[in-house]
C-alpha atoms as a PDB file:
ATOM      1  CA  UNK A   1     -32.072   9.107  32.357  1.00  0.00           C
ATOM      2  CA  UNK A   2     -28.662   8.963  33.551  1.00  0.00           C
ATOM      3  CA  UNK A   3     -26.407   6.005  34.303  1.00  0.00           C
ATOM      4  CA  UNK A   4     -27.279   5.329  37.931  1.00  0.00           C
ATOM      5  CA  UNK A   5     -30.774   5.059  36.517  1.00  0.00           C
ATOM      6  CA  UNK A   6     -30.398   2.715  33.687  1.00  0.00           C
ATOM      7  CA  UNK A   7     -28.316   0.327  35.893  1.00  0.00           C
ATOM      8  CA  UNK A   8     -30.906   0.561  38.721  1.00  0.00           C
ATOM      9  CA  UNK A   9     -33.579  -0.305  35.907  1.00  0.00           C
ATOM     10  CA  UNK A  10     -31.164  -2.791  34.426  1.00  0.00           C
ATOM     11  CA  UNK A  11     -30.669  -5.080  37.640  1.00  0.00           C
ATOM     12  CA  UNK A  12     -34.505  -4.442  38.822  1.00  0.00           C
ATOM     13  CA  UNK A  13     -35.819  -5.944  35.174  1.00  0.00           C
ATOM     14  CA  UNK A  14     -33.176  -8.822  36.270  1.00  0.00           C
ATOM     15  CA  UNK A  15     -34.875  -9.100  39.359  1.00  0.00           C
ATOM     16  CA  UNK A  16     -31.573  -8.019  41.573  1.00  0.00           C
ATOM     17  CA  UNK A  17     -31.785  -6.147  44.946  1.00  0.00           C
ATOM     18  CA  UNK A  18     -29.206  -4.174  44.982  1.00  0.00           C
ATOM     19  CA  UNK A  19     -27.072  -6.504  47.909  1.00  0.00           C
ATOM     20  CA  UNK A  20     -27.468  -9.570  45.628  1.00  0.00           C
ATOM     21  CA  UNK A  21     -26.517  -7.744  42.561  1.00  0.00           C
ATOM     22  CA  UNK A  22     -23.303  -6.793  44.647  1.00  0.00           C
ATOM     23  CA  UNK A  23     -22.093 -10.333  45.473  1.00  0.00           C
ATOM     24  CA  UNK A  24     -23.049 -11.557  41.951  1.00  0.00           C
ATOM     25  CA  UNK A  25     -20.323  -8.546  41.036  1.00  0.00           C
ATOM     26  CA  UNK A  26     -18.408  -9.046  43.647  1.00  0.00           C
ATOM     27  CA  UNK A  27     -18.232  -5.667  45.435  1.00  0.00           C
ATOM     28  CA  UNK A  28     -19.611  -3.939  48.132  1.00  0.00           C
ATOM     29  CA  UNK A  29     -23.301  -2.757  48.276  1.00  0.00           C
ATOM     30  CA  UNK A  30     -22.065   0.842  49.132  1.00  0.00           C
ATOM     31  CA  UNK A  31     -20.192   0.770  45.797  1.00  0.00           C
ATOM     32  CA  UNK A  32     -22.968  -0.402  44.174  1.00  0.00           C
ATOM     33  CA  UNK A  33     -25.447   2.074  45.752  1.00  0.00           C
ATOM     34  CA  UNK A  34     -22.870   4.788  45.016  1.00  0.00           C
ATOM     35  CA  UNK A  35     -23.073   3.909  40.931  1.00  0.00           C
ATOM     36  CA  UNK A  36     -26.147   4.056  41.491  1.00  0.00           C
ATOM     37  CA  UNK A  37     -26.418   7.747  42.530  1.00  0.00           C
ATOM     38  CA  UNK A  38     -24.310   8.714  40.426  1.00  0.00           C
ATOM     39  CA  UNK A  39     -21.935   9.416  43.344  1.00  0.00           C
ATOM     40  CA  UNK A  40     -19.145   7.409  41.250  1.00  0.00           C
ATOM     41  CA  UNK A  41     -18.783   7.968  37.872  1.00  0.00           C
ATOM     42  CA  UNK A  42     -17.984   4.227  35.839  1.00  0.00           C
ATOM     43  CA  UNK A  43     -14.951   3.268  34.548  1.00  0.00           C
ATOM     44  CA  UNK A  44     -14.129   0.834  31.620  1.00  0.00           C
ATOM     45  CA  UNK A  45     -13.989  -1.978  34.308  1.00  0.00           C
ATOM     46  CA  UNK A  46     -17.082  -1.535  35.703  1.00  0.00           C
ATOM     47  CA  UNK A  47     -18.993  -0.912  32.577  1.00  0.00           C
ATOM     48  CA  UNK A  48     -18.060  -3.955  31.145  1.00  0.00           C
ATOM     49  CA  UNK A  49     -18.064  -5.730  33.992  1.00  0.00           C
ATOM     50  CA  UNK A  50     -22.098  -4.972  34.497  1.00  0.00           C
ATOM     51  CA  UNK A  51     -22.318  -5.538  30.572  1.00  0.00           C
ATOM     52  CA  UNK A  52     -21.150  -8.849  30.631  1.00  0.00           C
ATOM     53  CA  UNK A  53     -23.123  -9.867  33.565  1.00  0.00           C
ATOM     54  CA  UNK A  54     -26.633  -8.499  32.052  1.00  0.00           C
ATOM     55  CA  UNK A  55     -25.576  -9.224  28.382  1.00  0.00           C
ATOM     56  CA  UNK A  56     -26.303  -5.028  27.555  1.00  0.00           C
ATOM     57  CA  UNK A  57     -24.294  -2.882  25.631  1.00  0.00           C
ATOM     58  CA  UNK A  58     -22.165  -0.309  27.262  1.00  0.00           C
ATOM     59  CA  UNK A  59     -23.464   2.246  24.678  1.00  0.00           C
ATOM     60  CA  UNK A  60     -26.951   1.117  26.896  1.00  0.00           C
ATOM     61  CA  UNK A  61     -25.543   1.643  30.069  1.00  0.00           C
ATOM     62  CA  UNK A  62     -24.255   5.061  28.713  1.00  0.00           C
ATOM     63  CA  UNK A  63     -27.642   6.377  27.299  1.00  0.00           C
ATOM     64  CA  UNK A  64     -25.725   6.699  23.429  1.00  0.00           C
ATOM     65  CA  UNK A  65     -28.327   4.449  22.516  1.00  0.00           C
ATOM     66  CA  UNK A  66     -31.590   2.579  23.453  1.00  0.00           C
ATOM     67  CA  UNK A  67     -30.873  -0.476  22.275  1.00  0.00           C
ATOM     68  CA  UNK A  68     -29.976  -2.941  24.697  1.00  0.00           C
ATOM     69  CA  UNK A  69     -28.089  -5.602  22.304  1.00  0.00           C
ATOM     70  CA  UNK A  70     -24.845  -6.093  22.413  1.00  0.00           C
ATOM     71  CA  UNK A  71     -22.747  -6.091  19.039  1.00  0.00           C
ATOM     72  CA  UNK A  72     -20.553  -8.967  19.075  1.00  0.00           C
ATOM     73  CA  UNK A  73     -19.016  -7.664  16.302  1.00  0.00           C
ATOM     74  CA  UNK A  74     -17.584  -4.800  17.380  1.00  0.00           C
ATOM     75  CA  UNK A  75     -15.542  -5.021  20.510  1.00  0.00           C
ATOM     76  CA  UNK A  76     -13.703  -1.844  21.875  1.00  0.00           C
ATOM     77  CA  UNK A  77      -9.989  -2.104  22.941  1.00  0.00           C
ATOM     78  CA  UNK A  78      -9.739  -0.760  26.352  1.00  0.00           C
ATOM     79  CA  UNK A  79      -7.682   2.593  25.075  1.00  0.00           C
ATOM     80  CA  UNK A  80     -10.314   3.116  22.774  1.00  0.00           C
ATOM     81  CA  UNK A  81     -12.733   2.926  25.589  1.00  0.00           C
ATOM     82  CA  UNK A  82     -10.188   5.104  27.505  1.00  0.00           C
ATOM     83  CA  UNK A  83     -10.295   7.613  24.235  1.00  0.00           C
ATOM     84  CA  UNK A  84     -13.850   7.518  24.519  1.00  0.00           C
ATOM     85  CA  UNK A  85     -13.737   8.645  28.218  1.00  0.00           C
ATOM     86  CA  UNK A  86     -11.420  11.400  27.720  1.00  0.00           C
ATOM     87  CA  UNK A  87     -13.504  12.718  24.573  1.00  0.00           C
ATOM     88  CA  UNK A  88     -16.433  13.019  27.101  1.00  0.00           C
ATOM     89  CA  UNK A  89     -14.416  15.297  29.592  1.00  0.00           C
ATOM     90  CA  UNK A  90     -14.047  18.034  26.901  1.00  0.00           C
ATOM     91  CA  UNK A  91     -15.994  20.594  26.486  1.00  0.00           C
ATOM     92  CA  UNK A  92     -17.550  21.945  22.857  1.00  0.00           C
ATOM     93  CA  UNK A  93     -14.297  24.003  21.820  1.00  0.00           C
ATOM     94  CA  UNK A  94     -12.093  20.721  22.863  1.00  0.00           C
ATOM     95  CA  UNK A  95     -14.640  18.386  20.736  1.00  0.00           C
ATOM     96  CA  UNK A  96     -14.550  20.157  17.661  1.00  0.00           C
ATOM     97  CA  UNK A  97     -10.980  19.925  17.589  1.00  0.00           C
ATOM     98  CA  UNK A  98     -10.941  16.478  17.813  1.00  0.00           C
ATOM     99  CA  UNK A  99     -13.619  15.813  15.242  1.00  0.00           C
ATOM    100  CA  UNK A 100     -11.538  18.262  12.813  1.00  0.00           C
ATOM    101  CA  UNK A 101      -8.104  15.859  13.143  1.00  0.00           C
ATOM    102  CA  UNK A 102     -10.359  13.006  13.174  1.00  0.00           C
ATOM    103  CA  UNK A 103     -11.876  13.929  10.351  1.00  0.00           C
ATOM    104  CA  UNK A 104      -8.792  14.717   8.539  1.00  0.00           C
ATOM    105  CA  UNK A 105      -6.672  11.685   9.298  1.00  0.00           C
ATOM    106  CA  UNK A 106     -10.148   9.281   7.694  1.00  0.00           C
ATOM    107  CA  UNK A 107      -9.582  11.317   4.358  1.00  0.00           C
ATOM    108  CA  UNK A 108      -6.008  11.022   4.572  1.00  0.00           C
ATOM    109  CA  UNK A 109      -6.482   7.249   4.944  1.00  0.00           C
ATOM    110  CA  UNK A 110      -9.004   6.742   2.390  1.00  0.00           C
ATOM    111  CA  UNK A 111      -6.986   8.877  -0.031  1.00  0.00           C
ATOM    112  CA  UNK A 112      -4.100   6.379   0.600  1.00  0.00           C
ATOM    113  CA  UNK A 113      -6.489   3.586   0.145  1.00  0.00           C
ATOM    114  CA  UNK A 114      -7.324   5.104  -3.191  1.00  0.00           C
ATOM    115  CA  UNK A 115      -3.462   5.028  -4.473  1.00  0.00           C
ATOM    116  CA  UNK A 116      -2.872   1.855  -6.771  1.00  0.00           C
ATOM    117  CA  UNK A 117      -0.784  -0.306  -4.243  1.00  0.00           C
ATOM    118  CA  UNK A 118       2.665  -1.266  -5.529  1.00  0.00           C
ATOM    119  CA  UNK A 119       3.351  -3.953  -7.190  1.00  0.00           C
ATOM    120  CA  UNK A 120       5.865  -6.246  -4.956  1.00  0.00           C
ATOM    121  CA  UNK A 121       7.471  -8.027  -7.715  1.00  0.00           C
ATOM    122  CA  UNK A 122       8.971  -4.774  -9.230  1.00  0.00           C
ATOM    123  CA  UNK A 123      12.156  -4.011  -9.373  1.00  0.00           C
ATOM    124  CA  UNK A 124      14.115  -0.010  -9.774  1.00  0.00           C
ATOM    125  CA  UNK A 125      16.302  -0.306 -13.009  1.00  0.00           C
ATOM    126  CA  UNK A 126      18.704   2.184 -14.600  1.00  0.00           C
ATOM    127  CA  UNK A 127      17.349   3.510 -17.706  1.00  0.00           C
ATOM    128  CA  UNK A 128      18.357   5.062 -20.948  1.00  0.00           C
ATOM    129  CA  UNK A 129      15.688   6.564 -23.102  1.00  0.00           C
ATOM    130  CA  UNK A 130      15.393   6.254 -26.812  1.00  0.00           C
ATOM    131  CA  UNK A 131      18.926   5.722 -27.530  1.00  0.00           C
ATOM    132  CA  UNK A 132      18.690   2.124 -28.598  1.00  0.00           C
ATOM    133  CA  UNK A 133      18.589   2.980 -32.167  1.00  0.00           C
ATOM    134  CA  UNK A 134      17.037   0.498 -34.658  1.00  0.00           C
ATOM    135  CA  UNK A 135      17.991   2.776 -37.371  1.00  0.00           C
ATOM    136  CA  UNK A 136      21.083   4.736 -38.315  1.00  0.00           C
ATOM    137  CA  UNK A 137      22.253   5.068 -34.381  1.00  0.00           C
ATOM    138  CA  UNK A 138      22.198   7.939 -31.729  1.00  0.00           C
ATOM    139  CA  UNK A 139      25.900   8.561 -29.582  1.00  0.00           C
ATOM    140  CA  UNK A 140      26.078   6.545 -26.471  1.00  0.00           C
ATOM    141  CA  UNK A 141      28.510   8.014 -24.190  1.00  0.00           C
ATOM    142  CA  UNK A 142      27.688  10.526 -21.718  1.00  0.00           C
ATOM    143  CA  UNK A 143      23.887   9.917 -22.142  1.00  0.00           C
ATOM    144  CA  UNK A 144      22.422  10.704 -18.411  1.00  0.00           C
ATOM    145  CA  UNK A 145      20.371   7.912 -17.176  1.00  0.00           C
ATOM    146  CA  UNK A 146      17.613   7.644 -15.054  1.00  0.00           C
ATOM    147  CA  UNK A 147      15.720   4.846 -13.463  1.00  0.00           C
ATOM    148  CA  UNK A 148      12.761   3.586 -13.740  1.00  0.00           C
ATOM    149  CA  UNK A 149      10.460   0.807 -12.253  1.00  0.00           C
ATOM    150  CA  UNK A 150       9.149  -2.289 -13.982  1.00  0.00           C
ATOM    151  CA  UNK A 151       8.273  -5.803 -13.134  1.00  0.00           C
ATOM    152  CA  UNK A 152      11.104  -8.115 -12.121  1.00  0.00           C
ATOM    153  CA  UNK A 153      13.333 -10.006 -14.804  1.00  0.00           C
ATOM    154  CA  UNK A 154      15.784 -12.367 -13.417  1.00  0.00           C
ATOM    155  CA  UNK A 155      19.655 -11.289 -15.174  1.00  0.00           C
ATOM    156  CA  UNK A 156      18.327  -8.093 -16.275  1.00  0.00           C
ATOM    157  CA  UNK A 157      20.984  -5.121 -15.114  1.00  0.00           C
ATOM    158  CA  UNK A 158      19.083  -1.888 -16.967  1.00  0.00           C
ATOM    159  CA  UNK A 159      16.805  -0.415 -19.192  1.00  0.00           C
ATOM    160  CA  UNK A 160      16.476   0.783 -22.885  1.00  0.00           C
ATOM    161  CA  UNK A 161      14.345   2.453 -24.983  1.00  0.00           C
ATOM    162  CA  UNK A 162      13.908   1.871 -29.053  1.00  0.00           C
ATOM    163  CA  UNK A 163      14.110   4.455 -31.376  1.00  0.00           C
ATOM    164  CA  UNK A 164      13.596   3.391 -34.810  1.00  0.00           C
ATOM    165  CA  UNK A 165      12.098   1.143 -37.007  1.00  0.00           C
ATOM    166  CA  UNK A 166      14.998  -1.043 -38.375  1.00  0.00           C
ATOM    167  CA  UNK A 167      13.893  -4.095 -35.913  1.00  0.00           C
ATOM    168  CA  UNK A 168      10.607  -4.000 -36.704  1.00  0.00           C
ATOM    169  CA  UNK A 169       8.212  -6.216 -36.560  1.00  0.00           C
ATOM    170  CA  UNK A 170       9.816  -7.736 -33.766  1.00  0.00           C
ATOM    171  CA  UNK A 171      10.704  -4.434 -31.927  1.00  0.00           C
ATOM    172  CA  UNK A 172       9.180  -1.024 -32.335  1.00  0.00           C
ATOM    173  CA  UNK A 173       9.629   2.551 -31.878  1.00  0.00           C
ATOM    174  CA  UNK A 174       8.916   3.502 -27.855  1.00  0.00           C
ATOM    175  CA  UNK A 175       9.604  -0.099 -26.753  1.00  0.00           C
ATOM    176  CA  UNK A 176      11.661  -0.802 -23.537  1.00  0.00           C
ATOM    177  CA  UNK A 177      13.723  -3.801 -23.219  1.00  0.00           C
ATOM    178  CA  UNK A 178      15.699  -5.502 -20.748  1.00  0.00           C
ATOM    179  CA  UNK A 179      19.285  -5.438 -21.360  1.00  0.00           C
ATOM    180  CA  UNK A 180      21.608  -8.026 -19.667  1.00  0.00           C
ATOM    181  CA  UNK A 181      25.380  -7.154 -19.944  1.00  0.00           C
ATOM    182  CA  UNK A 182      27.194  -9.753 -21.220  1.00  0.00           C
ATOM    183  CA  UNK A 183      30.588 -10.401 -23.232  1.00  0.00           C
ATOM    184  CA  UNK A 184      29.441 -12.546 -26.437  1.00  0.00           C
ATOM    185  CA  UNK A 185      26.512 -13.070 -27.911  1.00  0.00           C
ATOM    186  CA  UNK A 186      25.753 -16.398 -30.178  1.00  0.00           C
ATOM    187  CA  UNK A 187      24.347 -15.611 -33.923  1.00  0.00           C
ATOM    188  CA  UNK A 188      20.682 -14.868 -34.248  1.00  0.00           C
ATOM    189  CA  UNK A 189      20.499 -12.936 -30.334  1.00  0.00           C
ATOM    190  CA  UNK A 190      19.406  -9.635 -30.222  1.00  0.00           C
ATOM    191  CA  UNK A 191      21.793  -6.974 -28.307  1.00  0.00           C
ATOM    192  CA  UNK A 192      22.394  -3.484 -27.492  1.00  0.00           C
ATOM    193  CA  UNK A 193      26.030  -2.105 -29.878  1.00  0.00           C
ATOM    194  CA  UNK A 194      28.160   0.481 -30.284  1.00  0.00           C
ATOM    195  CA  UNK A 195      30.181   1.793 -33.253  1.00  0.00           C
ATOM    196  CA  UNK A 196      32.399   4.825 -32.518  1.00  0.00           C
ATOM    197  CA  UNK A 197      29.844   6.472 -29.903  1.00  0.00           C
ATOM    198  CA  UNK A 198      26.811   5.412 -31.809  1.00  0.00           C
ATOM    199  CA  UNK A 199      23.832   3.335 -30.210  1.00  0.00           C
ATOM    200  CA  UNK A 200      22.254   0.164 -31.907  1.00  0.00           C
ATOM    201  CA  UNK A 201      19.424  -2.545 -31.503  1.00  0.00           C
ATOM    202  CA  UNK A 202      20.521  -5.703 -33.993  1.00  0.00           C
ATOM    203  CA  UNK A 203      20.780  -9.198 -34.464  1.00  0.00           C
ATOM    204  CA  UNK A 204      24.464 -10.924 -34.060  1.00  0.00           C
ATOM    205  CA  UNK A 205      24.867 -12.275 -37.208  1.00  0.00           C
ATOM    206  CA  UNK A 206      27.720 -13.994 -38.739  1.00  0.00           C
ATOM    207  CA  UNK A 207      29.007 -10.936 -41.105  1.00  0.00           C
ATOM    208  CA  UNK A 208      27.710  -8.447 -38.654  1.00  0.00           C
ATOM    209  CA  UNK A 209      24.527  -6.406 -37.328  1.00  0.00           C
ATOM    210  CA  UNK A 210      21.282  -7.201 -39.314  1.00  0.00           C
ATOM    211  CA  UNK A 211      18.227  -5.200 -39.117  1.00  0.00           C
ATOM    212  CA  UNK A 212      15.365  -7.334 -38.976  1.00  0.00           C
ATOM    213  CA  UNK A 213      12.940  -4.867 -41.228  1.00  0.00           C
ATOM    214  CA  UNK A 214      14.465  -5.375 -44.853  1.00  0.00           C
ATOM    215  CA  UNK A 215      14.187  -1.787 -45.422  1.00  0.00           C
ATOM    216  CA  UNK A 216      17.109  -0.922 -43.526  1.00  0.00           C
ATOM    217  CA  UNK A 217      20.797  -2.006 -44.533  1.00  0.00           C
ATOM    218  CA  UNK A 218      23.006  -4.256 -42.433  1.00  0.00           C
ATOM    219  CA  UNK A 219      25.769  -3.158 -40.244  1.00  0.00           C
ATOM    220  CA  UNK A 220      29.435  -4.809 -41.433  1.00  0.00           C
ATOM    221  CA  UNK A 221      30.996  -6.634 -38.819  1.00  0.00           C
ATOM    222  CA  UNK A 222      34.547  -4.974 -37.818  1.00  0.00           C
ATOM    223  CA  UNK A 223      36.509  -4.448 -35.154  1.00  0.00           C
ATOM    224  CA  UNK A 224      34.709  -1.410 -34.441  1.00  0.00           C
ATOM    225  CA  UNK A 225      31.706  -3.161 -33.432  1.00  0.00           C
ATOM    226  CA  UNK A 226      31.105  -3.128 -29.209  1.00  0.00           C
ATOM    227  CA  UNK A 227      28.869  -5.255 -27.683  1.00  0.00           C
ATOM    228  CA  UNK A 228      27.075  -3.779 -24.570  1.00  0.00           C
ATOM    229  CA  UNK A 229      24.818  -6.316 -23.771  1.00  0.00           C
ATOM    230  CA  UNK A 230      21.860  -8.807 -24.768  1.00  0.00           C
ATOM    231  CA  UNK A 231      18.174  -8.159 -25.256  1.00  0.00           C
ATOM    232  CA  UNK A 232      16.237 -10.240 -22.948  1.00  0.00           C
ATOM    233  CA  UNK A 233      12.732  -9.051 -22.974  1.00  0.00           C
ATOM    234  CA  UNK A 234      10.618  -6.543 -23.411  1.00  0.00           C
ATOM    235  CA  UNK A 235       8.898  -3.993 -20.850  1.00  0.00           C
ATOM    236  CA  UNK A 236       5.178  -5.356 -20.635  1.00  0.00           C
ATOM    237  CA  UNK A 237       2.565  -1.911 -19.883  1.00  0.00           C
END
């Protein structure tokens, strides 16, 4: 059955002649009689025109299916529909290619759709590794950084890793922590210090660096000592 003849059985089970069909649709009987020989072929316009009035899919009208029903929810833009045209123009060779990008381009898509989605509170800090050493100290200048992305922390200006065990429990071996870089700390913060070129993670305290695991000695206070910055949090996983 082609289109002519669904539409002809269409307005006949509406009990249409063909001229009163044609002023319902506003149009000429010749048109009419013309879609209905298939002596016009039916654009978007049309097809959803005659849709609308008989409350049929265009699918229906366009023998891809025998249901009548028309899905509500699923309405076609009218380049779809225009995509849809074109696709029918082409012949088997032209079709397959088509099908083969449009196949791609849906895994592509669901592959993205797969990806964890980022996490729009995190930030891009520069990093050191394992140089903050809560132990006997590692040389801080000329250690290459890098950057790395974690979760947002207001003040925070970079990155550090621990190596060591001298701040432990409160800080262990592999932790990151945010490092603001500040001037002075008050006695009892946690900060990020030099000596010469060496790297540590102590407390300020009032005769100098303490290590917070009683196993490891406490750093004398001298002129020596640089502050780099303050401790502010730790790098939740």
């Amino acid at each position: 059955m082609s289109f002519g003849d669904r539409l002809i059985k269409t307005r006949k089970e509406h009990g249409y002649t063909r001229e009163a069909l044609a002023q319902e649709l506003g149009i000429s009987k010749f048109t009419l009689r013309n879609y209905e020989l298939n002596a016009t072929e039916p654009g978007h316009t049309f097809l959803k025109l005659i849709s609308d009035f008989f409350n049929v899919s265009v699918d229906y009208l366009m023998e891809l299916t025998d249901e009548k029903e028309v899905l509500h929810t699923f309405r076609l833009r009218s380049s779809e529909q225009n995509m849809i045209e074109q696709y029918r123009t082409l012949d088997p060779h032209g079709r397959d290619m088509v099908d083969t990008v449009l196949q791609k381009e849906v895994e592509r898509m669901e592959s993205l759709e797969k990806e964890p989605a980022p996490d729009p509170t995190a930030h891009i800090y520069p990093y050191l590794g394992k140089i903050a050493c809560a132990g006997t100290g590692f040389y801080f200048d000329d250690i290459p950084t890098d950057t790395i992305e974690a979760p947002y922390v207001e003040g925070a200006d970079f990155i550090i890793g621990v190596s060591g065990e001298s701040m432990e429990p409160d800080y262990h071996d592999g932790e990151k922590l945010y490092v603001r870089k500040v001037e002075y700390l008050r006695n009892g913060d946690v900060g990020i210090f030099t000596i010469g070129n060496e790297c540590f993670l102590k407390e300020l305290g009032e005769d100098g660096l303490i290590s917070r695991n009683k196993n490891y000695d406490d750093i004398p206070g001298d002129e020596k000592v640089r502050l780099i910055g303050k401790v502010i949090g730790k790098v939740e996983v």
